[in-house]
N, C-alpha and C. Protein backbone atom coordinates (compact mmCIF):
# COMPACT_ATOMS: atom_id res chain seq x y z
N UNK A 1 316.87 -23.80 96.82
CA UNK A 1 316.90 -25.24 96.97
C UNK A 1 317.03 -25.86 95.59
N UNK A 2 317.90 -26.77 95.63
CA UNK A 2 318.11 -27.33 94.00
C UNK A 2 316.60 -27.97 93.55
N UNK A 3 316.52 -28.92 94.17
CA UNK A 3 315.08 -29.77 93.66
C UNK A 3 313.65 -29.33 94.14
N UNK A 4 313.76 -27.93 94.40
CA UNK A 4 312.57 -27.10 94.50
C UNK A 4 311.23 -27.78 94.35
N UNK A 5 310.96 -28.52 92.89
CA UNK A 5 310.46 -28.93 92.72
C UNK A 5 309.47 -30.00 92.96
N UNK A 6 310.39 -30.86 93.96
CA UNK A 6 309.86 -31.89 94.40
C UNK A 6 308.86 -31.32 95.49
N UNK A 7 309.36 -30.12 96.01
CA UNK A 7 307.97 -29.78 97.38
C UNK A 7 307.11 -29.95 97.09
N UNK A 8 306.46 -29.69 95.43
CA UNK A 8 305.24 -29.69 95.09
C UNK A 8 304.40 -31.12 94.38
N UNK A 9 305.36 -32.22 94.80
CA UNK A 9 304.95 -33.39 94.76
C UNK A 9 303.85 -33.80 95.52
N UNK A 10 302.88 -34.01 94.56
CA UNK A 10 301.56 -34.70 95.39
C UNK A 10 300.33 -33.80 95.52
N UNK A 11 300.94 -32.58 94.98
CA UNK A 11 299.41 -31.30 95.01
C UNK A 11 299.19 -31.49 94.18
N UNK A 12 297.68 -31.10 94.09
CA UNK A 12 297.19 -30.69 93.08
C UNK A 12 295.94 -29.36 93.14
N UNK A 13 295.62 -28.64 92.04
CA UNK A 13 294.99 -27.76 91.96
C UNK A 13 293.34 -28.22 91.99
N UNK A 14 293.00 -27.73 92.79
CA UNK A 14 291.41 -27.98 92.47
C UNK A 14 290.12 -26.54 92.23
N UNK A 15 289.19 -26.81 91.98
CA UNK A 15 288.32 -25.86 91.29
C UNK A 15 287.55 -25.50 92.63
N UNK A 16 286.52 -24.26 92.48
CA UNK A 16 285.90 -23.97 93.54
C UNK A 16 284.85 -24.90 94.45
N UNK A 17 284.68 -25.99 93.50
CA UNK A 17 283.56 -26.96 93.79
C UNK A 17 284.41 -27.90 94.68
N UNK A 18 285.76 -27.85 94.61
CA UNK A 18 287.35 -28.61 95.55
C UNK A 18 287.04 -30.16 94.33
N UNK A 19 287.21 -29.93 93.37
CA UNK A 19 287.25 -30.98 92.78
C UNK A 19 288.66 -30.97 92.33
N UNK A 20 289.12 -32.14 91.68
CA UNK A 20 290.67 -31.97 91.27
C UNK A 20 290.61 -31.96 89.86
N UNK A 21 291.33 -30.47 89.08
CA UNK A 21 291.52 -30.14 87.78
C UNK A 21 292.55 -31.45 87.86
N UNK A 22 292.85 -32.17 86.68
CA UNK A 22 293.34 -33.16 85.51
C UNK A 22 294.42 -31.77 85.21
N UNK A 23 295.86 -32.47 84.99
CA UNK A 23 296.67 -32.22 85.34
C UNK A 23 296.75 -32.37 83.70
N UNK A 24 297.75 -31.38 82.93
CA UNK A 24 298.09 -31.05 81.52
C UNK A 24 299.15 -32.37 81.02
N UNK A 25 298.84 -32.62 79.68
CA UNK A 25 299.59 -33.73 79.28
C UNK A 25 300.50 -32.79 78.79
N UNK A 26 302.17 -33.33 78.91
CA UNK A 26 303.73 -33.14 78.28
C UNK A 26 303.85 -33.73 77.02
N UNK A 27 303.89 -33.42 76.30
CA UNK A 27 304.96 -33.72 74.85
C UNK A 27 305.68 -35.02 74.95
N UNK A 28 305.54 -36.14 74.47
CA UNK A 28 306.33 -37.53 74.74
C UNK A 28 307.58 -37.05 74.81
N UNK A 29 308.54 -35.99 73.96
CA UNK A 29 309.92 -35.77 73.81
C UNK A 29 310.23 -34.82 74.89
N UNK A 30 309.69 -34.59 75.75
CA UNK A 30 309.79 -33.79 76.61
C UNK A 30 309.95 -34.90 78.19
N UNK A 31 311.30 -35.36 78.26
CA UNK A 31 311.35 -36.14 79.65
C UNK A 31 312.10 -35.17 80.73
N UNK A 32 312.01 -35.85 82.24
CA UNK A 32 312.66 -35.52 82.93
C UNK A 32 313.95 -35.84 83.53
N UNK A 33 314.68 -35.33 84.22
CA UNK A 33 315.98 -36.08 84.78
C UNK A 33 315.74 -36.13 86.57
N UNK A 34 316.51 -36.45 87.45
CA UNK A 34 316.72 -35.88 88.79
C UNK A 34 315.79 -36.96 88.96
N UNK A 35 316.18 -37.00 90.51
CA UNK A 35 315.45 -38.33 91.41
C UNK A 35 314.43 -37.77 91.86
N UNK A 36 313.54 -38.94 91.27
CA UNK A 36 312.54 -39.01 91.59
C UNK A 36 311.28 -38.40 90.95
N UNK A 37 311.84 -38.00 90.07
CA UNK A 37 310.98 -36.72 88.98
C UNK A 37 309.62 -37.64 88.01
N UNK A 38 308.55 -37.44 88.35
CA UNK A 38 307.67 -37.53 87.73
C UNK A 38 307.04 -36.52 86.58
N UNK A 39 306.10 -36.47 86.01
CA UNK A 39 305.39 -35.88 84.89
C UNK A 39 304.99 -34.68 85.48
N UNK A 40 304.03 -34.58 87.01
CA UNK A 40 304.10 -33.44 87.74
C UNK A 40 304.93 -32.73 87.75
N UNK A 41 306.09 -33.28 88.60
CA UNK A 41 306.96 -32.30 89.13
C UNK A 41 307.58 -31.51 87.53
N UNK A 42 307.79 -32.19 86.42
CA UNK A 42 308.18 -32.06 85.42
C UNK A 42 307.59 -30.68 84.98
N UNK A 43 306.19 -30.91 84.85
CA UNK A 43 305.11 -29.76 84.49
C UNK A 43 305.27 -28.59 85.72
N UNK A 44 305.77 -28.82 86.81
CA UNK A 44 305.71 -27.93 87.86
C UNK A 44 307.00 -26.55 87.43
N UNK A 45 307.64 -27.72 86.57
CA UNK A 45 309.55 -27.22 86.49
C UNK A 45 309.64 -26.36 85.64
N UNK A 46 308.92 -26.70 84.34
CA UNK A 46 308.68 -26.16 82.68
C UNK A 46 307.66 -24.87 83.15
N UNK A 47 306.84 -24.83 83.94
CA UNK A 47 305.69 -23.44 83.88
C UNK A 47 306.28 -22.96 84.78
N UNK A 48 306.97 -23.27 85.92
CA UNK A 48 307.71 -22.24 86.83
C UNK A 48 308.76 -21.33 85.88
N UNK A 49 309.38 -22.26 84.91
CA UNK A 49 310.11 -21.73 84.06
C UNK A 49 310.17 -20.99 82.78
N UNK A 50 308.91 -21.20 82.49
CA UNK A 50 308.20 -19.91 81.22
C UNK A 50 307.55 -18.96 81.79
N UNK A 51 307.32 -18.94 83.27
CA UNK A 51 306.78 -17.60 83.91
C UNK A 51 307.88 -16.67 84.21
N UNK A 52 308.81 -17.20 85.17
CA UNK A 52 309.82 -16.39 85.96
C UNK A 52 311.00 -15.77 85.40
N UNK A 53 311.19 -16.07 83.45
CA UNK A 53 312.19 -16.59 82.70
C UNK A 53 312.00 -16.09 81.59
N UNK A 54 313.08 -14.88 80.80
CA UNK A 54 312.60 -14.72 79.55
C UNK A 54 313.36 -15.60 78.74
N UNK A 55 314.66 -15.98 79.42
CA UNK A 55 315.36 -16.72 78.56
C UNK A 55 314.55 -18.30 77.94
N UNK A 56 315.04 -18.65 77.01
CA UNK A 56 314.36 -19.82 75.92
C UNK A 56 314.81 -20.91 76.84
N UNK A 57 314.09 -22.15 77.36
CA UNK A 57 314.16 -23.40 77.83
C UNK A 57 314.32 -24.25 76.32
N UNK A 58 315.56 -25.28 77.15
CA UNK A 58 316.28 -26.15 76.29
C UNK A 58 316.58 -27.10 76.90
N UNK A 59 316.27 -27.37 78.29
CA UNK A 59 316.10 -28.27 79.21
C UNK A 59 318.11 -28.61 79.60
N UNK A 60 318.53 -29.58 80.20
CA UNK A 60 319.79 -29.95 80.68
C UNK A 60 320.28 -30.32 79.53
N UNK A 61 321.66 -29.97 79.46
CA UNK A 61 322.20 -30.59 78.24
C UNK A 61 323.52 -31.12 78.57
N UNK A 62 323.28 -31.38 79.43
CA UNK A 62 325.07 -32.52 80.25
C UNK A 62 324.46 -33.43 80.02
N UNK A 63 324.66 -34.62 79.30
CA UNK A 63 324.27 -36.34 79.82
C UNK A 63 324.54 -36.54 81.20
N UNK A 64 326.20 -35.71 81.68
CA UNK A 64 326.11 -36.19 83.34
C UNK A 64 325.40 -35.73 84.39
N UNK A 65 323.86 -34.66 83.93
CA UNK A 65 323.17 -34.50 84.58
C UNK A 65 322.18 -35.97 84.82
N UNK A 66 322.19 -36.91 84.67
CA UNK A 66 321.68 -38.07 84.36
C UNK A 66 322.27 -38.92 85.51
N UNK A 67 323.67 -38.92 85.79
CA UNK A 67 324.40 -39.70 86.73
C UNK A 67 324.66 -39.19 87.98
N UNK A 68 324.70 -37.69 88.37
CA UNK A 68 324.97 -36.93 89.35
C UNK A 68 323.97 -35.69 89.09
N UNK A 69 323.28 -35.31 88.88
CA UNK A 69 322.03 -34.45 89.32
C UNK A 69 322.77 -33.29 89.57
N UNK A 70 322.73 -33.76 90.66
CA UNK A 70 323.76 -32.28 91.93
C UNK A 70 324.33 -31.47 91.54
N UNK A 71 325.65 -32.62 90.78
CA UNK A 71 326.67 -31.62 90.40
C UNK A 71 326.50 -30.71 88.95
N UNK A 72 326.08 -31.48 88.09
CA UNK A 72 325.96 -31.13 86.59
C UNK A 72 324.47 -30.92 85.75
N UNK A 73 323.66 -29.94 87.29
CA UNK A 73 322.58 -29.41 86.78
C UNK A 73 322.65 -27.69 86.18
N UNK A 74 322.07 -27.52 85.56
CA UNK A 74 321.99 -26.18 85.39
C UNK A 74 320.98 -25.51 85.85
N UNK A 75 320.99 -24.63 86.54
CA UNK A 75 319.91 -24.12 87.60
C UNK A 75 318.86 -23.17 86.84
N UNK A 76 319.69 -23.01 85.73
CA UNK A 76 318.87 -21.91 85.06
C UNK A 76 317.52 -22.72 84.10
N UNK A 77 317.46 -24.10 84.35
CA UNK A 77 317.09 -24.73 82.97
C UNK A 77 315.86 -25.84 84.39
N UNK A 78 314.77 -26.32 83.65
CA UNK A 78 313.76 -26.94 84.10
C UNK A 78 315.07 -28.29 84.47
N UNK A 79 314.10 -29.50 85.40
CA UNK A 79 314.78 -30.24 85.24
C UNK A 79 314.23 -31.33 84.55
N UNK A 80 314.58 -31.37 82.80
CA UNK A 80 314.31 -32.52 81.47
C UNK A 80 315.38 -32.06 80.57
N UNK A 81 315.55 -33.04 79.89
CA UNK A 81 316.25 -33.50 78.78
C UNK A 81 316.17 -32.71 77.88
N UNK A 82 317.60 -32.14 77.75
CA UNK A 82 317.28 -30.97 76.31
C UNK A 82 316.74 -31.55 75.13
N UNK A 83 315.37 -30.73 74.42
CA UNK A 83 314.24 -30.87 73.65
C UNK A 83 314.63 -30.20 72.43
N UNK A 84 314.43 -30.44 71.39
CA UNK A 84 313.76 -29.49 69.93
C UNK A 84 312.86 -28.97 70.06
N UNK A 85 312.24 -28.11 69.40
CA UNK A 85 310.51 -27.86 68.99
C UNK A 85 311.05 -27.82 67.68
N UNK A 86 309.86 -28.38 66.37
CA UNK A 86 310.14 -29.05 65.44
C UNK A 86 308.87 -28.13 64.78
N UNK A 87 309.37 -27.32 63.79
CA UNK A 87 307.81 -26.83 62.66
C UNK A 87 306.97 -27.48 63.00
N UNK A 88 306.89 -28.71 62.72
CA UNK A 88 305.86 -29.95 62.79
C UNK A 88 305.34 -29.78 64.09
N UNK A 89 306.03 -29.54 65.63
CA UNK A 89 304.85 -29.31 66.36
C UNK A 89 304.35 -28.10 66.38
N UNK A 90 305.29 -26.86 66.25
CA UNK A 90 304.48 -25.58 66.09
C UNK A 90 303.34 -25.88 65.54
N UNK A 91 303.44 -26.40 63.96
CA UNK A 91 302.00 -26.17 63.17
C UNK A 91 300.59 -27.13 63.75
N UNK A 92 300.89 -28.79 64.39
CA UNK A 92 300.17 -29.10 65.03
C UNK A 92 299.37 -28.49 66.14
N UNK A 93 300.45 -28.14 67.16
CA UNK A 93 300.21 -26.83 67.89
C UNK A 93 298.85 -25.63 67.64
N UNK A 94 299.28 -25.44 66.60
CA UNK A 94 298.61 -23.75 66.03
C UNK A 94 297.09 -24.89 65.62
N UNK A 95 296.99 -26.08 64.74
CA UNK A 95 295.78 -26.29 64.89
C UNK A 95 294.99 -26.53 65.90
N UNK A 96 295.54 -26.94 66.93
CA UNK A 96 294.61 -27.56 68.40
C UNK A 96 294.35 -26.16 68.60
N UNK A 97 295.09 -25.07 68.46
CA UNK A 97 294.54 -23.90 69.04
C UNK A 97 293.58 -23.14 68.09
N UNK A 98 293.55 -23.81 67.02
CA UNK A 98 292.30 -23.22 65.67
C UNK A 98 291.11 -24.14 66.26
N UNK A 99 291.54 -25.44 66.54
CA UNK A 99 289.85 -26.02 67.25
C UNK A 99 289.33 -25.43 68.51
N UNK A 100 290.32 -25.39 68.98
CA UNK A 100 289.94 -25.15 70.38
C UNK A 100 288.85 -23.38 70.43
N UNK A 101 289.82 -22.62 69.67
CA UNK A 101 288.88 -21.11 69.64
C UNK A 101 287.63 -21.44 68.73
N UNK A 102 287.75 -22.39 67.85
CA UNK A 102 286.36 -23.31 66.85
C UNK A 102 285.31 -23.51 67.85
N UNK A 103 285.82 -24.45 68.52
CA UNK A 103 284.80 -24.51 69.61
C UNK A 103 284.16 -23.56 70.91
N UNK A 104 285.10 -22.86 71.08
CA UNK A 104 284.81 -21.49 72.03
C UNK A 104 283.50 -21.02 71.48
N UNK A 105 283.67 -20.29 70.32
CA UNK A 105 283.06 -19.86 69.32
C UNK A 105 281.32 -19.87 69.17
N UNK A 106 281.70 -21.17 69.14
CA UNK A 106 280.46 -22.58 68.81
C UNK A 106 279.43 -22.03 69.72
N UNK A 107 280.47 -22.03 71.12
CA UNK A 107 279.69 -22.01 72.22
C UNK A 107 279.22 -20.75 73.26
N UNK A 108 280.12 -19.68 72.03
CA UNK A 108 279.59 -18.27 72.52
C UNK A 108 278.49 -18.02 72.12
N UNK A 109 278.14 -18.48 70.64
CA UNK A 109 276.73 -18.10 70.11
C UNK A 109 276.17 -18.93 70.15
N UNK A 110 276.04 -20.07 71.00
CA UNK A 110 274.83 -20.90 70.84
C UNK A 110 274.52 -20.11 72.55
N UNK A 111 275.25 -19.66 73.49
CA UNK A 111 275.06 -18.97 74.53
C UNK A 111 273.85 -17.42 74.15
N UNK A 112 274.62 -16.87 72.94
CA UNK A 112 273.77 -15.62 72.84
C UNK A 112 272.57 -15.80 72.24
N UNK A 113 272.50 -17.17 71.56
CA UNK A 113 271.24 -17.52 70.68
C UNK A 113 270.11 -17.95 72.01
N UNK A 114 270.67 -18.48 72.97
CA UNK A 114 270.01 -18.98 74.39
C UNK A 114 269.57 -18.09 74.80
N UNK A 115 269.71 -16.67 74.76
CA UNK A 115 269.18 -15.38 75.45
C UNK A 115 268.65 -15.04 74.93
């Protein structure tokens, strides 16, 4: 199905408690194309597509995927706007992931100090 994607309009994942996990923020330069495409379906398109996919996402790169969808999509590619990744976010990138294990950390040994 071309717009696959859209089936999964309106789910969301929830935790064992059935609460609803908060849904991952996109990259401002990271838009979508195709009707009707929200930030979801967007995020649905991009992780279906770094799982199933060794090839590198570069998103659509017809502008006339913009006017006709249908015809001048590439099936192989999420459906957004071909993107850069820029040093500048790699290295931003790599710090959120230096806080983030910072804080893991934090909270492994204040766990083992608790025991």
């Amino acid at each position: 199905q071309l717009f696959w994607e859209k089936r999964l309009q309106g789910l969301s994942a929830s935790d064992v408690s059935e609460q609803i996990i908060k849904s991952m923020e996109l990259p401002k330069g990271l838009q979508g194309v195709g009707p009707g495409n929200t930030s979801n379906t967007l995020l649905s398109a991009v992780a279906s597509a770094l799982h199933t996919s060794s090839a590198p996402i570069m998103g659509q790169n017809s502008a006339a995927v913009e006017k006709n969808p249908g015809v001048w999509l590439n099936t192989a590619q999420p459906l957004c706007r071909a993107f850069v990744v820029t040093d500048d976010d790699i290295r931003k990138q790599e710090e959120r992931v230096q806080q983030v294990r910072k804080k893991l950390e934090e909270a492994l040994m204040a766990d083992v100090l608790s025991r």
